[in-house]
Protein backbone atom coordinates (compact mmCIF):
# COMPACT_ATOMS: atom_id res chain seq x y z
CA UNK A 1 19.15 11.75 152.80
CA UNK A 2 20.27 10.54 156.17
CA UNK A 3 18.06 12.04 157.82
CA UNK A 4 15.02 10.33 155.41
CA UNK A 5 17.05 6.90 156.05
CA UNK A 6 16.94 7.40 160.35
CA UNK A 7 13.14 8.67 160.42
CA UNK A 8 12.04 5.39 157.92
CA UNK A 9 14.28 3.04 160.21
CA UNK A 10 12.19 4.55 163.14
CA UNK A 11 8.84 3.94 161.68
CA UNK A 12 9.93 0.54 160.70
CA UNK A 13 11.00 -0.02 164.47
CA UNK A 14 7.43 1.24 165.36
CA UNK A 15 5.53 -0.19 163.18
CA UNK A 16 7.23 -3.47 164.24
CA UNK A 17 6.84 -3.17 167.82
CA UNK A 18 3.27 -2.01 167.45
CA UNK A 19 2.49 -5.26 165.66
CA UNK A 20 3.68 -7.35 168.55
CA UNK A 21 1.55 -5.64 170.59
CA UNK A 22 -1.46 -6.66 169.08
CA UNK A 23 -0.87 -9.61 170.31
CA UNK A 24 -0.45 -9.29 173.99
CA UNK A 25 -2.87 -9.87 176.48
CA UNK A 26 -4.24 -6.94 178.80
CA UNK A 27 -1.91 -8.88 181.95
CA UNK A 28 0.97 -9.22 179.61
CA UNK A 29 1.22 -5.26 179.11
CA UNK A 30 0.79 -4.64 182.64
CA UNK A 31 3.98 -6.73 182.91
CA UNK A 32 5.52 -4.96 180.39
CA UNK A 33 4.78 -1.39 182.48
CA UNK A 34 6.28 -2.73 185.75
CA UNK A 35 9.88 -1.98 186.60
CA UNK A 36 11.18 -5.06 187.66
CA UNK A 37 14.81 -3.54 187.93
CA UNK A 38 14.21 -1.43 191.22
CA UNK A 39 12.60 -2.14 194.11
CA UNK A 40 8.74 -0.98 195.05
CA UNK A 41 8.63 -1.07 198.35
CA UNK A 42 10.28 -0.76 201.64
CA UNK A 43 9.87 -1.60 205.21
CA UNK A 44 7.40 0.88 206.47
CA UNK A 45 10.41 1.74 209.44
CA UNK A 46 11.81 3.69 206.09
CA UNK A 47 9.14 5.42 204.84
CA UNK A 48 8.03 6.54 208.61
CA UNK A 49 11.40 8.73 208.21
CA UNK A 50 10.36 10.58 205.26
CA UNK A 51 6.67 10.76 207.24
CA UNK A 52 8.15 11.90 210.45
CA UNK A 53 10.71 14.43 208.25
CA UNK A 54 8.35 15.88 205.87
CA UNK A 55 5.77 16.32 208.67
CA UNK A 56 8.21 18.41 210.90
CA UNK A 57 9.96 20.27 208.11
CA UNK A 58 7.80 21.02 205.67
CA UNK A 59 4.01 20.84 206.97
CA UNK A 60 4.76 22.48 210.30
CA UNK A 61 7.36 24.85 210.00
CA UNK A 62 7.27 25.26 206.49
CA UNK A 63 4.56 27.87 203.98
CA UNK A 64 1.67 27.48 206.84
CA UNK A 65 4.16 28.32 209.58
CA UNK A 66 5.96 31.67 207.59
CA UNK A 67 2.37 33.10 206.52
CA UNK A 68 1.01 32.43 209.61
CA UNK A 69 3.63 34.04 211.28
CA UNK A 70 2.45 37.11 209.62
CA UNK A 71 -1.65 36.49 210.07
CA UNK A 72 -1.27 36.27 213.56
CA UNK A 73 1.12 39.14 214.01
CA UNK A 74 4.52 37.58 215.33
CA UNK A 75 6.10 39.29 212.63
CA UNK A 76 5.18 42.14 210.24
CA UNK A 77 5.49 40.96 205.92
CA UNK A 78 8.05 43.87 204.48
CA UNK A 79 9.06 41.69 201.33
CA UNK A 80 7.81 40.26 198.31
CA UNK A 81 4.76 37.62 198.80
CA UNK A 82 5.16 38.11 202.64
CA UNK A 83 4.17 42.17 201.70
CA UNK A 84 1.73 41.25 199.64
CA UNK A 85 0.37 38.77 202.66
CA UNK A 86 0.68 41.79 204.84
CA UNK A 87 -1.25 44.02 202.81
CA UNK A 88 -3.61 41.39 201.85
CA UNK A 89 -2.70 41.88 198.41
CA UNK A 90 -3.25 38.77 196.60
CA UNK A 91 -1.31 36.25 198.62
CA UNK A 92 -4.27 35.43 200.88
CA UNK A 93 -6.17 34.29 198.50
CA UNK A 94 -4.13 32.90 195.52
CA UNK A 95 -3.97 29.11 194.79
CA UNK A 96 0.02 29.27 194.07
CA UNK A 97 0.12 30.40 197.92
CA UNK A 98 -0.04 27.62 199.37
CA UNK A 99 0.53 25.20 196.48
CA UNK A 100 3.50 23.29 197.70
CA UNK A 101 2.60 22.66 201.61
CA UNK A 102 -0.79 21.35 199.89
CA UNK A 103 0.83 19.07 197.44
CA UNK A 104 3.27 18.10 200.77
CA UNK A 105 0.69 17.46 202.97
CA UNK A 106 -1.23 14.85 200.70
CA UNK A 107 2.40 13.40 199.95
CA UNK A 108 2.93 12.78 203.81
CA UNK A 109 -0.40 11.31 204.40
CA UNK A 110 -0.22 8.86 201.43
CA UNK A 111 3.12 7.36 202.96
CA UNK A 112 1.76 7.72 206.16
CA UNK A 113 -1.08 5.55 204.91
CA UNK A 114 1.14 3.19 202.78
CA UNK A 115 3.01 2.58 206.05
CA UNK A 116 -0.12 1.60 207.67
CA UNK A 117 -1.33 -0.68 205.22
CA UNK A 118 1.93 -2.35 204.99
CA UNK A 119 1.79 -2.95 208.70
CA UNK A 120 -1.76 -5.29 208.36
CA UNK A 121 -2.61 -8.86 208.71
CA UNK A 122 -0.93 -10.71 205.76
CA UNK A 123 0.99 -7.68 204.82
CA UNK A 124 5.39 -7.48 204.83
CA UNK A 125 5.41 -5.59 207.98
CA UNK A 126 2.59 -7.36 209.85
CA UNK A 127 3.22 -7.40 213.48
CA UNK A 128 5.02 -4.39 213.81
CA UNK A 129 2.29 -3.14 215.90
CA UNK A 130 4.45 0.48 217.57
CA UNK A 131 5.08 1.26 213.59
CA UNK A 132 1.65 0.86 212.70
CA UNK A 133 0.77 3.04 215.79
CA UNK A 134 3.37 5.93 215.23
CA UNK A 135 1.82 5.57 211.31
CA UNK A 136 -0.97 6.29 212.43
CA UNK A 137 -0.64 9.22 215.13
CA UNK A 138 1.55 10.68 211.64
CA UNK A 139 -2.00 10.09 209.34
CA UNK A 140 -3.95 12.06 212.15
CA UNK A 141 -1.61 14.94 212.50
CA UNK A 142 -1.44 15.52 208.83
CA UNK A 143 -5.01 14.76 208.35
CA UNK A 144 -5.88 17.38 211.61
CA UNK A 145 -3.34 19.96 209.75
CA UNK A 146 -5.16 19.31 206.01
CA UNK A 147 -8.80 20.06 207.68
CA UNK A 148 -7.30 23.16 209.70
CA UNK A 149 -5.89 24.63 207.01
CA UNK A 150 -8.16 23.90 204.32
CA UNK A 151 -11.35 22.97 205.24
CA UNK A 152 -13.61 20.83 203.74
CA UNK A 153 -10.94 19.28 201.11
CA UNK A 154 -10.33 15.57 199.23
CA UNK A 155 -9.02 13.39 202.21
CA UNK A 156 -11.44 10.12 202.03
CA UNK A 157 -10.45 9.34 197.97
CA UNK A 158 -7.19 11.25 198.07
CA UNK A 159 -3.20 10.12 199.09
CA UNK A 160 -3.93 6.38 198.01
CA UNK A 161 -2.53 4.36 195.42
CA UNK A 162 -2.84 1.20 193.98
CA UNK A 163 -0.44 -1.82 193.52
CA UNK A 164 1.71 0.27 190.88
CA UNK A 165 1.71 2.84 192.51
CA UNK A 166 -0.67 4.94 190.64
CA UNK A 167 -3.41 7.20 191.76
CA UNK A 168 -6.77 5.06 192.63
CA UNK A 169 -8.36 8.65 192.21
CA UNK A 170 -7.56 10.95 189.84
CA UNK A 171 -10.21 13.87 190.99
CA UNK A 172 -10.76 12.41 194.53
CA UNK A 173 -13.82 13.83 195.99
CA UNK A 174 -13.97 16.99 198.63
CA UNK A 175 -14.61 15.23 202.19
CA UNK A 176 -16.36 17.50 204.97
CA UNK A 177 -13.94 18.94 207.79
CA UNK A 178 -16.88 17.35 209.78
CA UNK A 179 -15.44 14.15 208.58
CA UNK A 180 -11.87 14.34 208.59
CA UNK A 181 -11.61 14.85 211.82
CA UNK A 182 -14.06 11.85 212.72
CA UNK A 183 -11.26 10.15 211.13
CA UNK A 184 -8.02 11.65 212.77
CA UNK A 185 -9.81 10.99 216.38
CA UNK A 186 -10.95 7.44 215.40
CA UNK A 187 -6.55 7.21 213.78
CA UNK A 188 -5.23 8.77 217.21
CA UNK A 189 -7.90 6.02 219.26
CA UNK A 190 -6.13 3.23 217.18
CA UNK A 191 -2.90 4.51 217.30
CA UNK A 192 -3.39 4.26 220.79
CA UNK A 193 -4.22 0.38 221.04
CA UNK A 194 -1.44 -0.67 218.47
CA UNK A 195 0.94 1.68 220.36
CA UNK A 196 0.91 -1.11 223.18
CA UNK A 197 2.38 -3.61 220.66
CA UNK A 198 5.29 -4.81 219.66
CA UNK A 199 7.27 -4.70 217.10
CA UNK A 200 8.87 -7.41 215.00
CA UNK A 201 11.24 -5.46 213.28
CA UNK A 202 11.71 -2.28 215.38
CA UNK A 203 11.76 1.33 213.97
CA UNK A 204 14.30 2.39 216.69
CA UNK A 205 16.63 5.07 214.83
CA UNK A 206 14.51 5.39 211.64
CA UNK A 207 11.94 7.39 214.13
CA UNK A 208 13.87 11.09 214.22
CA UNK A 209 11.58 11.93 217.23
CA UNK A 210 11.41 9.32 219.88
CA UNK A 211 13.55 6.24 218.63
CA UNK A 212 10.76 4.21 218.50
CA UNK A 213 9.56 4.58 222.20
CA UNK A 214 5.79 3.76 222.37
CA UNK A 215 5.48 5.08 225.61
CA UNK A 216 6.22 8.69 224.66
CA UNK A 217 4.33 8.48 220.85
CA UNK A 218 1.59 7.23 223.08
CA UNK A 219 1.90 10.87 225.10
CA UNK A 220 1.95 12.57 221.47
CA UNK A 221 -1.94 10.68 220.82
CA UNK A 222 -3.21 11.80 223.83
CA UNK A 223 -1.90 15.42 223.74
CA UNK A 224 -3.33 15.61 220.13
CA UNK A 225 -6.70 14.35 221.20
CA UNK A 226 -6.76 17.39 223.83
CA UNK A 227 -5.44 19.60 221.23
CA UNK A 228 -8.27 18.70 218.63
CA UNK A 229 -11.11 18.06 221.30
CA UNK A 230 -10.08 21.80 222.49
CA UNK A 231 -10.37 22.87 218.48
CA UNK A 232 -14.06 21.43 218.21
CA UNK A 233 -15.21 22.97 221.37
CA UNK A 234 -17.35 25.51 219.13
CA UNK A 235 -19.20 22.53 217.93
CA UNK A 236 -19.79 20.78 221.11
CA UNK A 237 -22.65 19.46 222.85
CA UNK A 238 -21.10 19.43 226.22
CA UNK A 239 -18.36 21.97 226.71
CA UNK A 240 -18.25 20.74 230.09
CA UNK A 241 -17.78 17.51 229.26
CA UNK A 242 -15.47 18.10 226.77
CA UNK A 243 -13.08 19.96 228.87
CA UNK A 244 -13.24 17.69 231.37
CA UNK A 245 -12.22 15.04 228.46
CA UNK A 246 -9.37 17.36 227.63
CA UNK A 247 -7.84 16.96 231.49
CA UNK A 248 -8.25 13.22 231.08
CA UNK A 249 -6.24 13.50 228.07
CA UNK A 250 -3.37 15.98 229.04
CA UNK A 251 -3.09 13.49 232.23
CA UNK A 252 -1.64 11.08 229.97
CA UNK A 253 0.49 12.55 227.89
CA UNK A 254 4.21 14.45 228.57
CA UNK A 255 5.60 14.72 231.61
CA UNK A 256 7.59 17.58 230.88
CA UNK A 257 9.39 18.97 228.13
CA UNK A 258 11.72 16.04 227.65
CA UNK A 259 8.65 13.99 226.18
CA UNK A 260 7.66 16.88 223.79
CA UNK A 261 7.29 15.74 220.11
CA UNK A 262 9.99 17.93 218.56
CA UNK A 263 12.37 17.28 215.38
CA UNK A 264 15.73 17.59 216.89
CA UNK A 265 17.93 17.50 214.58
CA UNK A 266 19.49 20.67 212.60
CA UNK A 267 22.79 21.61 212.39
CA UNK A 268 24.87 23.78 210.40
CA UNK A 269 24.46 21.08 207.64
CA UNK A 270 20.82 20.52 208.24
CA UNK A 271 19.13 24.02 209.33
CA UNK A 272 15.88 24.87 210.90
CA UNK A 273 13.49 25.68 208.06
CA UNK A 274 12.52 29.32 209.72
CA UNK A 275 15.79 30.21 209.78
CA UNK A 276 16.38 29.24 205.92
CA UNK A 277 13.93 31.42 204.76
CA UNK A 278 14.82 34.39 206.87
CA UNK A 279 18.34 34.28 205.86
CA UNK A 280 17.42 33.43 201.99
CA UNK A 281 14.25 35.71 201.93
CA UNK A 282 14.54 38.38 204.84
CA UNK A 283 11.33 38.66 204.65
CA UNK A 284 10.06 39.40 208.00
CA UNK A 285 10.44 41.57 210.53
CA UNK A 286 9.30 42.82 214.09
CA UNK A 287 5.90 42.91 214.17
CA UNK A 288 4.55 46.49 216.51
CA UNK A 289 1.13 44.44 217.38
CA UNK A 290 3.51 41.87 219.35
CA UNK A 291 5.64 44.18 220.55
CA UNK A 292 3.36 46.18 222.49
CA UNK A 293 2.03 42.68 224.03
CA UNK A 294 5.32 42.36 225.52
CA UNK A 295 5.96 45.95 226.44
CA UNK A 296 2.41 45.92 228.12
CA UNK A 297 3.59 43.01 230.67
CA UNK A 298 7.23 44.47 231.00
CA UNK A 299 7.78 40.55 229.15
CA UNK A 300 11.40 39.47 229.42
CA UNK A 301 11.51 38.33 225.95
CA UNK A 302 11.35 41.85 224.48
CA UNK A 303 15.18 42.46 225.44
CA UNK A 304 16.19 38.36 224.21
CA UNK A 305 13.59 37.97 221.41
CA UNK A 306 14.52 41.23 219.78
CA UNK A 307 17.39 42.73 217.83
CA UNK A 308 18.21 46.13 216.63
CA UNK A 309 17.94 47.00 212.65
CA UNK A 310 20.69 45.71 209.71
CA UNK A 311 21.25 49.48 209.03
CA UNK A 312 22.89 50.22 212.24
CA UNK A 313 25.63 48.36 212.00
CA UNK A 314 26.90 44.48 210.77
CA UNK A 315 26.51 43.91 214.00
CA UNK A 316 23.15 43.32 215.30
CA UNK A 317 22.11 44.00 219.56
CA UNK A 318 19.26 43.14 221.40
CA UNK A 319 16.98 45.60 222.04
CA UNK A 320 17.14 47.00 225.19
CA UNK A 321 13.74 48.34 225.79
CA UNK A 322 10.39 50.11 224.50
CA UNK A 323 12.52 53.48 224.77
CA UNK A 324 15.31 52.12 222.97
CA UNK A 325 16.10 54.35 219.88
CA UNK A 326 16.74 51.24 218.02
CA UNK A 327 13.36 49.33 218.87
CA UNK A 328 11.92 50.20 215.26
CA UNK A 329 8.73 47.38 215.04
CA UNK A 330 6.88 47.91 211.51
CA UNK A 331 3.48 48.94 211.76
CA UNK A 332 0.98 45.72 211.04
CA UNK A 333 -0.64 46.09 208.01
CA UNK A 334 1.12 49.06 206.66
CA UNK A 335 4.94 48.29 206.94
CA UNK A 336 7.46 50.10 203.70
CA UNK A 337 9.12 47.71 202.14
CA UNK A 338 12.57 48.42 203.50
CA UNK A 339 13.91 45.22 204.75
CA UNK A 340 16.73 47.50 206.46
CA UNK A 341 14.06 49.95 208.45
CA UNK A 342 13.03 47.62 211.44
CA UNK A 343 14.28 45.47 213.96
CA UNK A 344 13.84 41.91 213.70
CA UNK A 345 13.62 38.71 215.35
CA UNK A 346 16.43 36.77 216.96
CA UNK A 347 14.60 33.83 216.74
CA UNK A 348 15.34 34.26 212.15
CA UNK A 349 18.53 33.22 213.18
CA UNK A 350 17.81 30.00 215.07
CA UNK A 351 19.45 27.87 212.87
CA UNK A 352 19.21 24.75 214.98
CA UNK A 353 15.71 25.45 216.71
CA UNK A 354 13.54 21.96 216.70
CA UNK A 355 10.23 22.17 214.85
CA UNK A 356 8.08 21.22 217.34
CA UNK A 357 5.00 19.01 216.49
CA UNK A 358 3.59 19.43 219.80
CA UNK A 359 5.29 21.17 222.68
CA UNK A 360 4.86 20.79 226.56
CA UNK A 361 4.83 24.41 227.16
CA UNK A 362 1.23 23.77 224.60
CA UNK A 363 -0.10 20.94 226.44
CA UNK A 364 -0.30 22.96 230.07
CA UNK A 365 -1.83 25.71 228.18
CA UNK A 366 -4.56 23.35 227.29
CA UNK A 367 -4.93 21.98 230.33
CA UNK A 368 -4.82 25.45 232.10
CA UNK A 369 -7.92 26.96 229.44
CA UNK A 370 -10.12 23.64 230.28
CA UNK A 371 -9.31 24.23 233.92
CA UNK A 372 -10.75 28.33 233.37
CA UNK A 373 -13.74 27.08 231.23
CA UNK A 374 -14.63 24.97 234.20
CA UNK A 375 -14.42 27.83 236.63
CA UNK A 376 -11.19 26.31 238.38
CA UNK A 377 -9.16 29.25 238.18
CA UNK A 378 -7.65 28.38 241.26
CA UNK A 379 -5.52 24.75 239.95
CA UNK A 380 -5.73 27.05 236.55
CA UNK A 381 -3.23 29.20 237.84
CA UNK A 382 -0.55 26.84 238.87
CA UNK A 383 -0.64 25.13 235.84
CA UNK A 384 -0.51 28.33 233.42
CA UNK A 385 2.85 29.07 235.57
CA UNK A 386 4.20 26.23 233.95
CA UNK A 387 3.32 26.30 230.82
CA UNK A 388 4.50 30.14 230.98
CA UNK A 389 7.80 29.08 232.63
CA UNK A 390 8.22 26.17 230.31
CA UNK A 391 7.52 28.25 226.99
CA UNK A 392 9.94 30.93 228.22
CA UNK A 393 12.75 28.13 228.53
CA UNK A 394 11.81 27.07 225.13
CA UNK A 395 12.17 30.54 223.77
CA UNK A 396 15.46 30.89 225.44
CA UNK A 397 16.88 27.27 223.95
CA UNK A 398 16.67 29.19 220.23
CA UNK A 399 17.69 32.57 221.57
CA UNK A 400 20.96 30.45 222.25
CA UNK A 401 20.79 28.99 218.98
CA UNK A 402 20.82 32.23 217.29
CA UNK A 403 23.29 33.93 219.52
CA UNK A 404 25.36 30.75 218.55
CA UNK A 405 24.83 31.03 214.61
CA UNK A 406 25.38 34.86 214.57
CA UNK A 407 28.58 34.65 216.35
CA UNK A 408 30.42 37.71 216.56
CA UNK A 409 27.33 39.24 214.13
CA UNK A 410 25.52 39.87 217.74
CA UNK A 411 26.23 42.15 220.35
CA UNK A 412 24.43 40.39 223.38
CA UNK A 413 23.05 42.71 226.09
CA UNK A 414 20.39 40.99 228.03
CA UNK A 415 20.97 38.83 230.23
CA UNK A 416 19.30 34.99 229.41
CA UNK A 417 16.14 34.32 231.21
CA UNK A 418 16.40 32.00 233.96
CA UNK A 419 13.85 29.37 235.25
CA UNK A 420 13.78 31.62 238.49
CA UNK A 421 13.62 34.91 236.31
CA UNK A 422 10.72 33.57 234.24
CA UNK A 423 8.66 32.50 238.14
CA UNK A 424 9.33 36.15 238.79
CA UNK A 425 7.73 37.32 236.18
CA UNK A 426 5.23 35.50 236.31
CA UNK A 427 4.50 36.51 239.98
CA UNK A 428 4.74 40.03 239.66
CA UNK A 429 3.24 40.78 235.95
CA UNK A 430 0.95 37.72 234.76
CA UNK A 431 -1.08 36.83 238.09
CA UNK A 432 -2.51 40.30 238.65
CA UNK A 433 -3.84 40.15 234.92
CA UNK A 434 -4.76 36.54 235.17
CA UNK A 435 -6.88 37.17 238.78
CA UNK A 436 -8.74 39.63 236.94
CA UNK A 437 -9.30 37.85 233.82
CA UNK A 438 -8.25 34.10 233.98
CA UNK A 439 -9.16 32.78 230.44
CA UNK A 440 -8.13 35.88 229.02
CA UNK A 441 -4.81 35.82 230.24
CA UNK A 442 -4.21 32.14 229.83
CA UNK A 443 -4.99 32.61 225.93
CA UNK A 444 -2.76 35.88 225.86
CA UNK A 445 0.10 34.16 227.49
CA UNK A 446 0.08 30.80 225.21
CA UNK A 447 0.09 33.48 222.18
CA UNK A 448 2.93 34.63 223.59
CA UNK A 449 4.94 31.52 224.04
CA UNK A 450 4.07 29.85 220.47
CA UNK A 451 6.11 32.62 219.11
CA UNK A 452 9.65 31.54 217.70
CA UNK A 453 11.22 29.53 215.61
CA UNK A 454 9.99 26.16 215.91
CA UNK A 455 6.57 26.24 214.21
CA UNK A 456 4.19 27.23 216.65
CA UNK A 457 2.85 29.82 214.89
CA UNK A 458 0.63 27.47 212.37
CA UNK A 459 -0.79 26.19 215.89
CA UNK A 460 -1.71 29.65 216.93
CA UNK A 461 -3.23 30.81 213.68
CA UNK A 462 -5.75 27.73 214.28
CA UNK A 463 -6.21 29.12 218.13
CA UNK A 464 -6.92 32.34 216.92
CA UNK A 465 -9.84 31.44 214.39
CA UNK A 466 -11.16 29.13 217.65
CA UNK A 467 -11.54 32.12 219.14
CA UNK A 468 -12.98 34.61 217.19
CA UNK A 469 -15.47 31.68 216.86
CA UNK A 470 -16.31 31.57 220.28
CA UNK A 471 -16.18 36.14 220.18
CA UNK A 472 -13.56 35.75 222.60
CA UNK A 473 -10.76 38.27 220.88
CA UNK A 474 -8.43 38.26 223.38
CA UNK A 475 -5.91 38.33 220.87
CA UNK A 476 -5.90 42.06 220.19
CA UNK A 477 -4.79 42.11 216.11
CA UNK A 478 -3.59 45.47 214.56
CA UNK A 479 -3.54 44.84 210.79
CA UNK A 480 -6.70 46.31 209.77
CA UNK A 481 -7.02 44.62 206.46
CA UNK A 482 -9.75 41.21 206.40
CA UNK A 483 -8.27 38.31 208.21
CA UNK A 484 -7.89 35.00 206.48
CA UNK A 485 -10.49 32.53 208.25
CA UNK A 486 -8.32 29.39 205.92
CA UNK A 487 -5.84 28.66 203.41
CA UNK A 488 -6.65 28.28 199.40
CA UNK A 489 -6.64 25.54 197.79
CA UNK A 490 -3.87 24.70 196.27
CA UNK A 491 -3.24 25.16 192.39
CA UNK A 492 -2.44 21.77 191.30
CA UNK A 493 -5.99 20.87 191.86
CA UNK A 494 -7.82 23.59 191.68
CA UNK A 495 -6.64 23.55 187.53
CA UNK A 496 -7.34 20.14 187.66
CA UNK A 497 -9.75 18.56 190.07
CA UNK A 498 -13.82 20.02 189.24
CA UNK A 499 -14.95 20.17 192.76
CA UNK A 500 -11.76 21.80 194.02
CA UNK A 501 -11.75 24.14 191.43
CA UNK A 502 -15.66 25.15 192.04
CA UNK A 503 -15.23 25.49 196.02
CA UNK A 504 -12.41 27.28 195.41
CA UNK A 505 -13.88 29.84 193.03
CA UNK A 506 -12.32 33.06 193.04
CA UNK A 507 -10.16 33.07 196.13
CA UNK A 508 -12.25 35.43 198.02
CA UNK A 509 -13.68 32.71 200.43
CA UNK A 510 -10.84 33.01 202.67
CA UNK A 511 -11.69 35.94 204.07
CA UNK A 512 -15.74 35.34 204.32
CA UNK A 513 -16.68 31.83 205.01
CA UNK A 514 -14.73 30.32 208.58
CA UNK A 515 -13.94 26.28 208.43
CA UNK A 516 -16.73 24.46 209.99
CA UNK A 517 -15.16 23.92 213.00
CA UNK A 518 -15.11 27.89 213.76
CA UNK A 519 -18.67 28.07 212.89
CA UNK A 520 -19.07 27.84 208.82
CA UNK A 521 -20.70 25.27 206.94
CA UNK A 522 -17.22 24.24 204.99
C-alpha cells in the first residue's frame, strides 16, 4: 500500500509540474535549463592550461604516440592491442583504436577555439592579444595533428558550441585535409600578428610551456609553418620555392633548445605519459629494425638507449653491444608474446621526460632536408651536425631520467654521451654516409633522434608516410605486414555521425588509400 501511496504522490507531483509548464514561454524554459548556481565561463588564461596540458599529454604523447611507436619501428608490440598492432591484427583498423585521442583532440580544439572567441572585440577577454595568439598556434597544432592523423575528418562544423554550451552540430560535416590545413596555416599567420600584442590580463604561469613569452610562442608558429609547409611538399607547385619558404621560416624560430616547445613538467607525482603506459602495460619492447640502424652506424645510443631483458635479473644493464648475449631485439612483425624475452628501452622508464610539441633537434632537421632538396649539401651538412648533436643531448636528458627513476633497478655501464662524444660521431660515422647520400642520411638521422620518450614518434610516423609519398624509403621498415597510411576514425562517431560512419566503412582504408597530403584523394 505504501508503495501505491509514493508512486500516486509522484504522478500528482508530475502531473502538477507539467501543468505549469504549459504555460511558460519558449525563453522562460531556456531559463529554467540554465545553471545559474556555477559559473560558465572562465578567463581564457584558464582554459589555455587545459589546451596547452591536454595537447602535450594526451594528443602528442598519448594513443598516436604508443602505436606509432610501433608503425614506425622504435619498438616492437609483444602485448595485448600493441601485438595485435604488430601483427596487424585488428588494431590498425578498428574504430575503438584510436577512440579516445579522437574524442581528445576535438575536446582540445573546442577550448582552444572557445579561448579564441573569448579573446574578440566585445568579448570578456578582449585585448589580451598574446592569449589569443598562443590560442591560436594551440587550434593549428591540434587542427595539423586531426588532418595528419585522420584525414579528411569534421573540423569546419565540429568542436563548437553555442551559448549553453551545447553542440551547434550534432553530425558536423567531414571537411577535406585540403582544407584543414588552409586553416591551420591561415591560424599560425594570425597567431603570428596577435602574438605582437599585449595582453591585458597576462597568461604568465597559466601557460605550462613558455610563461606567457610571445617572443618564444612566436618561434613555435614559425617552426610549425616549416614543419607543415615541409608535410605538403608532395602537393606543391614549387618545391623550390617552398623549401626556400621553409629556411625563411626556421630563421625565425628557436635559437636553440632552450626555446623548444616542450611540457616540462613531470615528476614522481605527475609522470611522463610514455613511461605510464610502459610501466602499467609493458607493452613494448626493443624493436630489431631499429636496432640494426644503430648497430649499422656503430650509434652511441645503442649502449644508453638499451637495456638487457626482465628475465635476467631485477636488475636491468645497458646493453653493451650488437654481440652482447643479452641484446635480445624482437623481430618486427613477428615478436612471441613474452614480455620477459627481449630487451627493452630505457627511455620506458623516463618518468620525467618532457613531451615535446616541437623540438630544436626537429627544426635543424628541417632546415638541413630543405637545404639537400636545394642541392646545398654543403651548409646542409653543418646544420644536420646540429640537429644530430642536439637530438643526441635530448636523448641523453631522459636516459638520465630513467637511470634516475630505476634507481638501484639499473646497472649502468655506458658511459653518458657527451656534446664532444656526439661531434665525434658524427665526424667519423654520419659524414661519410651523408657525402654519399645527403638527403638520405639527413632523413635516416632525424628518424633516429625522434626516438624516445617525449613524443616524437607521432611526428615521425607523419615523416614516414611523406616519404613513401615522394618513393623516397629511406626508412628501411622490417615488419612485413601492410603499413597503416592513417588512423580510423574514431568510434564515437563513426556509430553516430552518417558521413563518418560511411568514409569509415570497414576499417580496411587504412592500409589502401594515403591522406591527401601523401598523394590520396582523402
Amino acid at each position: 500500500m505504501r508503495t501505491i501511496l509514493n508512486t500516486m504522490k509522484g504522478v500528482f507531483a508530475l502531473s502538477l509540474f507539467s501543468a505549469c509548464l504549459v504555460g511558460c514561454s519558449e525563453d522562460k524554459m531556456d531559463d529554467i535549463n540554465k545553471d545559474t548556481n556555477h559559473t560558465n565561463s572562465v578567463d581564457a588564461k584558464f582554459i589555455l592550461t587545459d589546451v596547452i596540458t591536454s595537447t602535450a599529454f594526451s594528443n602528442v604523447s598519448g594513443d598516436f604516440n604508443t602505436y606509432g611507436s610501433a608503425y614506425v619501428e622504435y619498438e616492437t608490440g609483444v602485448d595485448n592491442q600493441l601485438y595485435n598492432a604488430e601483427i596487424r591484427l585488428n588494431e590498425p583498423t578498428a574504430a575503438s583504436t584510436f577512440n579516445n585521442v579522437w574524442a581528445g583532440v576535438y575536446t582540445t580544439l573546442k577550448n582552444a577555439r572557445i579561448a579564441i572567441g573569448q579573446c574578440e572585440e566585445g568579448m570578456r577577454d578582449e585585448g589580451n592579444d598574446i592569449t589569443k595568439g598562443i590560442a591560436l598556434v594551440l587550434a593549428a597544432y591540434n587542427g595539423a595533428l586531426l588532418a595528419d592523423m585522420f584525414g579528411d575528418a569534421p573540423f569546419s562544423e565540429a568542436a563548437l558550441i553555442d551559448e549553453n554550451g551545447a553542440p551547434v552540430y550534432m553530425n558536423p560535416k567531414i571537411d577535406k585535409q585540403e582544407d584543414i590545413y588552409k586553416t591551420v596555416m591561415q591560424e599560425l599567420d594570425d597567431a603570428i600578428a596577435s602574438l605582437q600584442g599585449s595582453d591585458r590580463s597576462p597568461i604568465s604561469s597559466y601557460d605550462l610551456i613558455y610563461k606567457g613569452n610571445a617572443a618564444n610562442w612566436m618561434k613555435l608558429a614559425y617552426g610549425l609553418k616549416a614543419r607543415y609547409t615541409m608535410r605538403l611538399m608532395n602537393r606543391s607547385g614549387d618545391v623550390n620555392g617552398d623549401m626556400t619558404k621553409v629556411l625563411e621560416y626556421v630563421s625565425k624560430s628557436f635559437a636553440s633548445a632552450a626555446e623548444q616547445a616542450e611540457f616540462a613538467i613531470y615528476d614522481n607525482n605527475n609522470i611522463n605519459p610514455y613511461y605510464g603506459f610502459n610501466n602499467d602495460r609493458a607493452g613494448l619492447v626493443s624493436s630489431q629494425s631499429m636496432g640494426e640502424k644503430l648497430i649499422e652506424r656503430q650509434d652511441p645510443r645503442l649502449q644508453r638507449g638499451l637495456l638487457t631483458p626482465s628475465s635476467v635479473g631485477k636488475v636491468r644493464s645497458n646493453i653493451t653491444g650488437a654481440n652482447d648475449l643479452n641484446y635480445v631485439p624482437a623481430p618486427n612483425g613477428s615478436p612471441e608474446q613474452n614480455m620477459q624475452k627481449y630487451s627493452v628501452s630505457t627511455f620506458y622508464y623516463a618518468s620525467t621526460a618532457p613531451s615535446i610539441l616541437m623540438s630544436y633537434h626537429e627544426l635543424k632537421f628541417l632546415e638541413a632536408e630543405a637545404l639537400c632538396r636545394l642541392n646545398r649539401a654543403s651548409e646542409a651538412e653543418a646544420v644536420l651536425k646540429e640537429a644530430v648533436v642536439a637530438g643526441i643531448a635530448n636523448a641523453e636528458r631522459s636516459i638520465e631520467s630513467a637511470i634516475e627513476t630505476l634507481g638501484e633497478g639499473i646497472n649502468v655501464t655506458a658511459e653518458a654521451i657527451t656534446e664532444d662524444a656526439a661531434k665525434a660521431y658524427f665526424d667519423s660515422k654520419v659524414t661519410p654516409l651523408f657525402t654519399a647520400n645527403p638527403l638520405k642520411e639527413t632523413m635516416i638521422q632525424k628518424y633516429l633522434a625522434l626516438w624516445g620518450a617525449s613524443g616524437e614518434a607521432t611526428e615521425t610516423f607523419s615523416d614516414i608516410r611523406r616519404l613513401m609519398a615522394l618513393n623516397e624509403n629511406f626508412i628501411a621498415l622490417k615488419n612485413p605486414g601492410k603499413y597503416p597510411l592513417r588512423c580510423p576514425y574514431g568510434n564515437s562517431d563513426t556509430t553516430t555521425n552518417p558521413e563518418v560512419k560511411a568514409a569509415y566503412g570497414d576499417g580496411n582504408y587504412v592500409y589502401t588509400e594515403p591522406v591527401w597530403w601523401a598523394g590520396g584523394s582523402r
